[in-house]
Each structure stands twice: as C-alpha cells, then as structure tokens.
PDB file of N, CA and C in Angstrom:
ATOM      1  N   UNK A   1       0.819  -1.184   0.000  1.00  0.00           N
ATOM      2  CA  UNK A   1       0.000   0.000   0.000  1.00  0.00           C
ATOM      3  C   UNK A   1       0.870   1.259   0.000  1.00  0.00           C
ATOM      4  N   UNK A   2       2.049   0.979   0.958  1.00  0.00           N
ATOM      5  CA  UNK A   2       3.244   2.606   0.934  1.00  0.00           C
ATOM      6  C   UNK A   2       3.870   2.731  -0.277  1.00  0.00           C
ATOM      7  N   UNK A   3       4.084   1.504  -1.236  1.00  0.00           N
ATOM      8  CA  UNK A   3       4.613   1.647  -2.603  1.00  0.00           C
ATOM      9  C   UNK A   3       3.555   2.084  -3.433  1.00  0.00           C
ATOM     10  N   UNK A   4       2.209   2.134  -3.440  1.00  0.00           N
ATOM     11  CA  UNK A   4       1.051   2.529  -4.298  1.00  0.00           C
ATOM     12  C   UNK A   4       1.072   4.099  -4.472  1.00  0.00           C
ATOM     13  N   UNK A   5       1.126   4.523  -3.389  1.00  0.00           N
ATOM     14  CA  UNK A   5       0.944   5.870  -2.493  1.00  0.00           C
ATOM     15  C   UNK A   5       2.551   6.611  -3.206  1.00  0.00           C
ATOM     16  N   UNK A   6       3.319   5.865  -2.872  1.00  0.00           N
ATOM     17  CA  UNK A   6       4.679   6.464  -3.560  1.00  0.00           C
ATOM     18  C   UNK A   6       4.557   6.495  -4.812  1.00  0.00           C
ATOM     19  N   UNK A   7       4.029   5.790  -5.796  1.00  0.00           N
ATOM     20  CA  UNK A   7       3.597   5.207  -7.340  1.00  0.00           C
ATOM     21  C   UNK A   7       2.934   6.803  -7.600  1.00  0.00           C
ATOM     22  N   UNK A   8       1.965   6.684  -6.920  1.00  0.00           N
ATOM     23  CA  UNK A   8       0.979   7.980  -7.328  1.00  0.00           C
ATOM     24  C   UNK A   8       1.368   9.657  -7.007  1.00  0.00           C
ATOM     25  N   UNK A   9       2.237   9.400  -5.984  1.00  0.00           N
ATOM     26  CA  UNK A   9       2.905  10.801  -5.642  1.00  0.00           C
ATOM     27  C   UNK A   9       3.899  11.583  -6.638  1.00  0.00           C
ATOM     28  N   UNK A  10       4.763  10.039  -7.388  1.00  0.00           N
ATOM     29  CA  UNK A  10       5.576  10.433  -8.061  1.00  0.00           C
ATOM     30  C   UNK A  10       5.001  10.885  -9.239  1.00  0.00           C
ATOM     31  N   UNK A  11       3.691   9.613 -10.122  1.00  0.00           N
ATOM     32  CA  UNK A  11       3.069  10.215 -10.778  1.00  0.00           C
ATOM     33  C   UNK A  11       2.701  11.423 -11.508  1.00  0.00           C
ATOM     34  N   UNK A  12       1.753  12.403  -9.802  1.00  0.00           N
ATOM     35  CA  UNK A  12       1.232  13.508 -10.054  1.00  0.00           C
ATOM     36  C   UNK A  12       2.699  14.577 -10.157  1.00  0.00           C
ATOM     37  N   UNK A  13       3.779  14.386  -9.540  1.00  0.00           N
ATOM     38  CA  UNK A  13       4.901  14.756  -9.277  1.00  0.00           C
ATOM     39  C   UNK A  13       5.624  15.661 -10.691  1.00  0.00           C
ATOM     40  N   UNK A  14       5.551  14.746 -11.905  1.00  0.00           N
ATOM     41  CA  UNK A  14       5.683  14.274 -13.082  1.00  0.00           C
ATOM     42  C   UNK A  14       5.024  15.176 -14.398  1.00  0.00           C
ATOM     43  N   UNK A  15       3.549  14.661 -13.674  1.00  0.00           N
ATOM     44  CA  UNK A  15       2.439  15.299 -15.191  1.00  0.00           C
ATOM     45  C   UNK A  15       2.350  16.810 -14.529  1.00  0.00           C
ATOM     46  N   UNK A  16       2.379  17.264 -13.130  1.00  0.00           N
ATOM     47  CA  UNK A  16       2.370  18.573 -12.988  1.00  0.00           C
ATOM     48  C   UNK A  16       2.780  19.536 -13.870  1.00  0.00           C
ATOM     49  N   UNK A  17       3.762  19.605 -13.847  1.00  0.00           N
ATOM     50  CA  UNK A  17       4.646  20.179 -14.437  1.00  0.00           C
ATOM     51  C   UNK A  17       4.398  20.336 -15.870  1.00  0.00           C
ATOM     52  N   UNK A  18       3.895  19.552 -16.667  1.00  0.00           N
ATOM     53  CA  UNK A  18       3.240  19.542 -17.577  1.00  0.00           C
ATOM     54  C   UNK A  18       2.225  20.043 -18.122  1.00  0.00           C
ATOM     55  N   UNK A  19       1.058  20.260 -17.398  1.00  0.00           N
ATOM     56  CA  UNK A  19      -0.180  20.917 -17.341  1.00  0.00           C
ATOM     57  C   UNK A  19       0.375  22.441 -17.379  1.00  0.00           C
ATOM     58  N   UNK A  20       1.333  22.460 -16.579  1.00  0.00           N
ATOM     59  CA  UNK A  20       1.888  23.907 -16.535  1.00  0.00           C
ATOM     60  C   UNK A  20       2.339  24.250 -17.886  1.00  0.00           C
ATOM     61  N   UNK A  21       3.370  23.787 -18.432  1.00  0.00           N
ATOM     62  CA  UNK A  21       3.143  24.341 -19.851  1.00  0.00           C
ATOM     63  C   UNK A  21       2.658  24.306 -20.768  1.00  0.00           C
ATOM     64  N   UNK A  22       1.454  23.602 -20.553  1.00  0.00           N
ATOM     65  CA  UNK A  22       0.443  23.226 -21.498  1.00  0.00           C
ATOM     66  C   UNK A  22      -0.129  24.806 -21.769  1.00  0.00           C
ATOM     67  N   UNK A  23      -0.492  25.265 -20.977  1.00  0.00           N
ATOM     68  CA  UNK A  23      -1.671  26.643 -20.630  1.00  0.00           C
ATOM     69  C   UNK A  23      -0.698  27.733 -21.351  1.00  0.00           C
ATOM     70  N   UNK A  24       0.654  28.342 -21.016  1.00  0.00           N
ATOM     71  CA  UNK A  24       0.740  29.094 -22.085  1.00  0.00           C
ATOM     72  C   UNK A  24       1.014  28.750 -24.060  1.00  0.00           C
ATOM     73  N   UNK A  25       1.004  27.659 -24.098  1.00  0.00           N
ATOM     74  CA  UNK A  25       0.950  26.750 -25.538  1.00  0.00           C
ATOM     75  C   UNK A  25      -0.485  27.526 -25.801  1.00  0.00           C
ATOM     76  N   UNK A  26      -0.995  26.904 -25.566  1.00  0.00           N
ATOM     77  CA  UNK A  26      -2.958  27.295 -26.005  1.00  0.00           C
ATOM     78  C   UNK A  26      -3.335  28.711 -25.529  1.00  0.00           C
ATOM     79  N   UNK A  27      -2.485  29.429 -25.012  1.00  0.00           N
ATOM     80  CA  UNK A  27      -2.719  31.032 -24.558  1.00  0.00           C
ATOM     81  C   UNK A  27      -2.253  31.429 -25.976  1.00  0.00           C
ATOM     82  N   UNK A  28      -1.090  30.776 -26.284  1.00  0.00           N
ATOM     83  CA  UNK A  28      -0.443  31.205 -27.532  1.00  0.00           C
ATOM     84  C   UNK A  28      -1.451  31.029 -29.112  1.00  0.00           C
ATOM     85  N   UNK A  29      -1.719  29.751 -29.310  1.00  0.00           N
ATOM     86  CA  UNK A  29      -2.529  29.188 -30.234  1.00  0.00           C
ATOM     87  C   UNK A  29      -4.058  30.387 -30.038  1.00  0.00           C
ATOM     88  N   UNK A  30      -4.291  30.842 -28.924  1.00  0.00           N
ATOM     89  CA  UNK A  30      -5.513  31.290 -28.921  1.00  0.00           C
ATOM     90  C   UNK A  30      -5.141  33.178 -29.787  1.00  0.00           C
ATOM     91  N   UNK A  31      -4.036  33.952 -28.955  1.00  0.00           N
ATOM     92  CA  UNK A  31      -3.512  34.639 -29.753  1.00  0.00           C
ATOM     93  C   UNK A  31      -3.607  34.715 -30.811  1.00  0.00           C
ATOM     94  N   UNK A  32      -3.337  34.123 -31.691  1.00  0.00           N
ATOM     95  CA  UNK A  32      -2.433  33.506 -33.165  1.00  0.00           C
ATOM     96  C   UNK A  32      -4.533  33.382 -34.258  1.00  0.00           C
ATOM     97  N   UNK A  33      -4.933  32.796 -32.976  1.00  0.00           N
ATOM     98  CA  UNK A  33      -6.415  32.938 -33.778  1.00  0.00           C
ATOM     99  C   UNK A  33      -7.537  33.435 -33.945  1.00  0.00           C
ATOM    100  N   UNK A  34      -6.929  34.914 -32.576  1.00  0.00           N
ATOM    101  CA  UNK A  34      -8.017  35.717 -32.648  1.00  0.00           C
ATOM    102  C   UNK A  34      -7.765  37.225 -33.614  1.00  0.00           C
ATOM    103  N   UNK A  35      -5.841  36.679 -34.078  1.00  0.00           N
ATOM    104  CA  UNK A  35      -5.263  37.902 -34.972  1.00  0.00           C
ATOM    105  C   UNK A  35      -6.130  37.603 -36.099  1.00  0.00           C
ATOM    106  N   UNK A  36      -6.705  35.828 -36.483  1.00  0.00           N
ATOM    107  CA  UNK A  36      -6.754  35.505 -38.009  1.00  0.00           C
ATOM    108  C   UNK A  36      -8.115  35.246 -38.105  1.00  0.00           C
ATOM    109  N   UNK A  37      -9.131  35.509 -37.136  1.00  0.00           N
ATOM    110  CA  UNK A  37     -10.729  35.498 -36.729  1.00  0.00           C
ATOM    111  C   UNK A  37     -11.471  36.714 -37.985  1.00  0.00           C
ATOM    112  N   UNK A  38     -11.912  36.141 -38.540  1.00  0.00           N
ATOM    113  CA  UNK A  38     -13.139  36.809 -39.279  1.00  0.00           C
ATOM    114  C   UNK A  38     -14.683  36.548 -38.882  1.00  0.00           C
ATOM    115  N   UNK A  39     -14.487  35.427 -39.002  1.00  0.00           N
ATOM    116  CA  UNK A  39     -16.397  35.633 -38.869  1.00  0.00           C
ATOM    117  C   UNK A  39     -17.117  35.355 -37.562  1.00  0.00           C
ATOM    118  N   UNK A  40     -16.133  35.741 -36.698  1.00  0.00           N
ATOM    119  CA  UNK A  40     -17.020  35.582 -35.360  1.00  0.00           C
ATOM    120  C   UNK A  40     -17.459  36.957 -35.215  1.00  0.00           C
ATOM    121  N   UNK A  41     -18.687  36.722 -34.092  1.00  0.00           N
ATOM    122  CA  UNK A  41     -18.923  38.038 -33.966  1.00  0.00           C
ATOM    123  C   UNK A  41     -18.774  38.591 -32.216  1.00  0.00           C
ATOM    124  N   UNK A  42     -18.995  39.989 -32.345  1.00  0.00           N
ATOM    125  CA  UNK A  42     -18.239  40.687 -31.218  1.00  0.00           C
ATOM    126  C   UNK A  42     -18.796  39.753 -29.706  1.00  0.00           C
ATOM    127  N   UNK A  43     -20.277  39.301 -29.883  1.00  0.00           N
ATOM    128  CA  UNK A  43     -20.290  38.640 -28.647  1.00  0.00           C
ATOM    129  C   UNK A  43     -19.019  37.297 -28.529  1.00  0.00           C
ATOM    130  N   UNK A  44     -19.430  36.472 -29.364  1.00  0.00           N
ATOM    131  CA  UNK A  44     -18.221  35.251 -29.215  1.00  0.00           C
ATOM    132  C   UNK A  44     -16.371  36.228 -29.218  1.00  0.00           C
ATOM    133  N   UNK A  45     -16.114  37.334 -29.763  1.00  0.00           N
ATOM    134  CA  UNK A  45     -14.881  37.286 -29.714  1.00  0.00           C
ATOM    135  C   UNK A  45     -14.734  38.003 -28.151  1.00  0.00           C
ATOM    136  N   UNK A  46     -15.625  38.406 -27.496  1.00  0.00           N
ATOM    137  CA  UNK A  46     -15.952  38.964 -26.138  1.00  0.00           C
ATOM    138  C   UNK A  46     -15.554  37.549 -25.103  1.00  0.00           C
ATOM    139  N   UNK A  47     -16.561  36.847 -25.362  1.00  0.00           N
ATOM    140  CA  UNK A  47     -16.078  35.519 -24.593  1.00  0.00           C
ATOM    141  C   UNK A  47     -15.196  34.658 -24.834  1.00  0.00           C
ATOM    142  N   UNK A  48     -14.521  34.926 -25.837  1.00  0.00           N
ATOM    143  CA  UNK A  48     -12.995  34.104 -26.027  1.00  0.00           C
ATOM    144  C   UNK A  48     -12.105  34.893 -25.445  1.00  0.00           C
ATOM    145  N   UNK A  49     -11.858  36.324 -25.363  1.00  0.00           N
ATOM    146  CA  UNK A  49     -10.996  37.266 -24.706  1.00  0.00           C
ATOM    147  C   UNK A  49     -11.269  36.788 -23.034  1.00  0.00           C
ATOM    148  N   UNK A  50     -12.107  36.773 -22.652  1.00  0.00           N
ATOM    149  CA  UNK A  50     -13.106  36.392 -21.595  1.00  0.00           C
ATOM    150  C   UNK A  50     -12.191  35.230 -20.862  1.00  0.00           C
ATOM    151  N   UNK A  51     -12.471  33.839 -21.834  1.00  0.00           N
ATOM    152  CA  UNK A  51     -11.621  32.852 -21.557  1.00  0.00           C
ATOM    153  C   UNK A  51     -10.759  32.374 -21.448  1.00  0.00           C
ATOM    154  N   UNK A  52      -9.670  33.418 -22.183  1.00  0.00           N
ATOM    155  CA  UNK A  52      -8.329  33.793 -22.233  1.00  0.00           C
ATOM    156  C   UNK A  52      -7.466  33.718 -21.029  1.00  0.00           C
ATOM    157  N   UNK A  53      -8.509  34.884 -20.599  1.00  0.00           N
ATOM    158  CA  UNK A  53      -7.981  35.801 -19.553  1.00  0.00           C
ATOM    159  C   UNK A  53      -7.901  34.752 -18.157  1.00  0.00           C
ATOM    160  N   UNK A  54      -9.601  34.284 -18.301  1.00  0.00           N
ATOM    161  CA  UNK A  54      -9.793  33.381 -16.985  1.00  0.00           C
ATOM    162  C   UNK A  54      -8.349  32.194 -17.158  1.00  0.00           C
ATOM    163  N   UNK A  55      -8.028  31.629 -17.929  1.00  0.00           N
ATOM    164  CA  UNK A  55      -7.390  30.449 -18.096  1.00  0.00           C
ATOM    165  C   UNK A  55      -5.935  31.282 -17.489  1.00  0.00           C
ATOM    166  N   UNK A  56      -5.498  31.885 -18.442  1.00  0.00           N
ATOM    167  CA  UNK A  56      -4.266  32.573 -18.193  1.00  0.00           C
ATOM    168  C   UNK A  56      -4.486  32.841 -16.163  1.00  0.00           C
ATOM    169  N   UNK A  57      -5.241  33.615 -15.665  1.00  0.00           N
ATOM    170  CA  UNK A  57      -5.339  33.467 -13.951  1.00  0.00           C
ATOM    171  C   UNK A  57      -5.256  32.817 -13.618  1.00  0.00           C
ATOM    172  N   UNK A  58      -5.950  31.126 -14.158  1.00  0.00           N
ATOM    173  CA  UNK A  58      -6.419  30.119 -13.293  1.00  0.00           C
ATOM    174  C   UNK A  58      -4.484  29.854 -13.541  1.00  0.00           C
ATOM    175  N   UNK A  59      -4.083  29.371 -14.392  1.00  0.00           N
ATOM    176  CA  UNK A  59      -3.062  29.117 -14.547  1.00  0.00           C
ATOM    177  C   UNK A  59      -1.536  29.656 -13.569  1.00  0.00           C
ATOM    178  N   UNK A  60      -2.041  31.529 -13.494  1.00  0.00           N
ATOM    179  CA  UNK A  60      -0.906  31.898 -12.752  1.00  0.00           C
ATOM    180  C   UNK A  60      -1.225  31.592 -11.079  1.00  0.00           C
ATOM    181  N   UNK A  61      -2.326  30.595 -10.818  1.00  0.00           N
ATOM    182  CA  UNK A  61      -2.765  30.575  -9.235  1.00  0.00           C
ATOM    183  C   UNK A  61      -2.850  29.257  -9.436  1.00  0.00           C
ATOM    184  N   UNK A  62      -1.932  28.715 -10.601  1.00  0.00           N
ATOM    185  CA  UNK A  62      -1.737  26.781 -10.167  1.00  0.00           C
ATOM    186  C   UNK A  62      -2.871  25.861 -10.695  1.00  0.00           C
ATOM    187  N   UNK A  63      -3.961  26.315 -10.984  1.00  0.00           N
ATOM    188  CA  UNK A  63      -4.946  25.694 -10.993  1.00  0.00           C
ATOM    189  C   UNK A  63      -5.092  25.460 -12.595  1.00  0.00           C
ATOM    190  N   UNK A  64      -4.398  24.419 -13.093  1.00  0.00           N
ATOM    191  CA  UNK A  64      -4.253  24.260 -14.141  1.00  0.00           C
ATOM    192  C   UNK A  64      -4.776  23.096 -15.199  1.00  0.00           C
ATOM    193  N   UNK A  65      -6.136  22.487 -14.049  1.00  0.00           N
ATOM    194  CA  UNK A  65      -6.998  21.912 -14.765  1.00  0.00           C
ATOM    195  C   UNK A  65      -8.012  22.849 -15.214  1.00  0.00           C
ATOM    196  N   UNK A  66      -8.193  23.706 -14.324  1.00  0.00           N
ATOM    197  CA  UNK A  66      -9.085  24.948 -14.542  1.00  0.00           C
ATOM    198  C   UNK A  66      -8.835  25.780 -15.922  1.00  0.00           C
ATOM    199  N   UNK A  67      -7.569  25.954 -15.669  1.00  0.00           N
ATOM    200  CA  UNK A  67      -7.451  26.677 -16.868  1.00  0.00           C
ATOM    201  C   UNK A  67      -7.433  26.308 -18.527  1.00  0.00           C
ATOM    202  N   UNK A  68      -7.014  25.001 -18.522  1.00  0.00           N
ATOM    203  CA  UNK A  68      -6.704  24.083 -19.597  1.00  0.00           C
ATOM    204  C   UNK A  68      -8.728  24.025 -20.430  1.00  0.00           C
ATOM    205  N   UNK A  69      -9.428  23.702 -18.792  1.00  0.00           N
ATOM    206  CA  UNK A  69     -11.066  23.759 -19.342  1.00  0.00           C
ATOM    207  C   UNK A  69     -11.286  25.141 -20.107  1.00  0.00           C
ATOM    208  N   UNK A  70     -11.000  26.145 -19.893  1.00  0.00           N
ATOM    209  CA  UNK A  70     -11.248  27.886 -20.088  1.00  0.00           C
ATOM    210  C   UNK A  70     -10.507  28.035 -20.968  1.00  0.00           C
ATOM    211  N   UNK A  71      -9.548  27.388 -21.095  1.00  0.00           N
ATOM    212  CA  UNK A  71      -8.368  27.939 -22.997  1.00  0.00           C
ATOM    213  C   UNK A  71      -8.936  26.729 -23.973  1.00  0.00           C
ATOM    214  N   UNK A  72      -9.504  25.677 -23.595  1.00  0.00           N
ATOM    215  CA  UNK A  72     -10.104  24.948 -24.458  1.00  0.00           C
ATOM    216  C   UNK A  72     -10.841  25.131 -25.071  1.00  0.00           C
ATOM    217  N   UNK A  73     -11.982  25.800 -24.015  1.00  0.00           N
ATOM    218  CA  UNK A  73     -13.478  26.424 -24.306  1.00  0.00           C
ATOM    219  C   UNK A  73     -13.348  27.552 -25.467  1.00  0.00           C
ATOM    220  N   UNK A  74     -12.207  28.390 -25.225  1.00  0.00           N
ATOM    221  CA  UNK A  74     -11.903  29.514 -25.997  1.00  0.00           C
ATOM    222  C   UNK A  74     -11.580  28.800 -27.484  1.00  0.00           C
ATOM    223  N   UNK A  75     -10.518  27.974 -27.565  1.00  0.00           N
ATOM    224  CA  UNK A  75     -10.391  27.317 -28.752  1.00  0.00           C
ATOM    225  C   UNK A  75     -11.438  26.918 -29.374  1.00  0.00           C
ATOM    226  N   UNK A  76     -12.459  26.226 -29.211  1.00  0.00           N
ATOM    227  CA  UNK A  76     -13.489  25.777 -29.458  1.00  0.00           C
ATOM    228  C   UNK A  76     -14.476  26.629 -30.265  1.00  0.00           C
ATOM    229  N   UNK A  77     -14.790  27.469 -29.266  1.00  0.00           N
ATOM    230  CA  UNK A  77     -15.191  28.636 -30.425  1.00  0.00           C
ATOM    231  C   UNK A  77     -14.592  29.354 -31.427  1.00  0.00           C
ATOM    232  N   UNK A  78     -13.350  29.648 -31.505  1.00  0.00           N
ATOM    233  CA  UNK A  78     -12.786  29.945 -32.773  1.00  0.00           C
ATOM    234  C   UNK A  78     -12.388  28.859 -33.672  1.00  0.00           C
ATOM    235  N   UNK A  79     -12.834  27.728 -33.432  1.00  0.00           N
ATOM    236  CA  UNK A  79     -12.703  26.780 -34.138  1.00  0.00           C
ATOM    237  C   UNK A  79     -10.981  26.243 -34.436  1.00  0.00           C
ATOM    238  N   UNK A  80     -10.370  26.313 -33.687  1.00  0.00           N
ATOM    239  CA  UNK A  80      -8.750  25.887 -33.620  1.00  0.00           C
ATOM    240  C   UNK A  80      -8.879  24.692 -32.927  1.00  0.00           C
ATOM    241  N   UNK A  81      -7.862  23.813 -33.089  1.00  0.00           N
ATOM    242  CA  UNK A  81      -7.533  22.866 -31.870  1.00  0.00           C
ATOM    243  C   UNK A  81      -6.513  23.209 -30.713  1.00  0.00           C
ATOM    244  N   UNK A  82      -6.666  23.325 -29.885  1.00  0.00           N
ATOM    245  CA  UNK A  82      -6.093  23.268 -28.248  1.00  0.00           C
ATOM    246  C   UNK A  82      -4.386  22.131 -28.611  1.00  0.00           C
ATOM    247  N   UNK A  83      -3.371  23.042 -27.588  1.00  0.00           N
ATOM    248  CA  UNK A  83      -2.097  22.563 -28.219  1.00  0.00           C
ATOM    249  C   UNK A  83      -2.293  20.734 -27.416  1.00  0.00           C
ATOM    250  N   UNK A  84      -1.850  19.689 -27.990  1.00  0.00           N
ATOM    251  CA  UNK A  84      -1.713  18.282 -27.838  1.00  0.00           C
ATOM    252  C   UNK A  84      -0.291  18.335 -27.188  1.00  0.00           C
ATOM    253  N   UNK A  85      -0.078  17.913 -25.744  1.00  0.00           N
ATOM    254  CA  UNK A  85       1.208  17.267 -25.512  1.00  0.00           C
ATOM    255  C   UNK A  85       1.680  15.776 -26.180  1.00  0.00           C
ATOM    256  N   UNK A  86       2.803  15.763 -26.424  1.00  0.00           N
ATOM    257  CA  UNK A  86       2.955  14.192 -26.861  1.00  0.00           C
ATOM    258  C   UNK A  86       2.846  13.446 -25.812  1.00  0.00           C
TER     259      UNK A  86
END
C-alpha cells in the first residue's frame, strides 16, 4: 500500500509540471487565432478574450486543470484545436 501511495505521488509529481506548460501553448494558439478570426462576432470574440484571460489566472494561481477547461473552451469557439502534448 506505501509503494502505491509512492507510485501515485511520483506520478502527479511528473504530469504537474506539464499541465503547466500546457496553458501558455494554447494562450499562444488562442492569440495567433483571434489575430486571423473573421467571422465571429463581437459577442463570441468577447467571450474568447473572456476565456483567455480566466485560463491565463487560473493558470498563474496553479490551478491548471481549470485553466486548460477555459483555454479549451476559448479554442473551441474559434474553431482551432487546443495545443496536444505528446
């Protein structure tokens, strides 16, 4: 059971760190597609700025499942895909 517990510590230990640079990747990608956005309109480009922003916070306060949901969401509506770690 103390080796399971060690298994999983190291785990989360690991992908942390990861999630972390996931969020400015897709801060970036979101950038890049609101320079090349035509046909949305001011409400949707309101709530992608919106989601940006939230993700980018959630991100600088750690919370980087949070944010990954909120830069996704943003992608989504501009129709991009969200950056893929290998």
């Amino acid at each position: 059971m103390k080796r399971l517990f060690i298994a999983v510590a190291v785990l989360i230990g690991i992908t942390s760190p990861a999630f972390a640079k996931h969020c400015p990747k897709d801060a970036k990608i979101i950038d890049q597609a609101m320079r090349e956005a035509s046909g949305l309109t001011k409400i949707q480009m309101t709530e992608v700025i919106a989601l940006r922003d939230k993700g980018v916070a959630y991100h600088k306060d750690g919370k980087h499942g949070e944010a990954i949901k909120a830069l996704h969401a943003a992608t989504k509506i501009l129709g991009v895909k969200p950056y893929k770690p290998m």
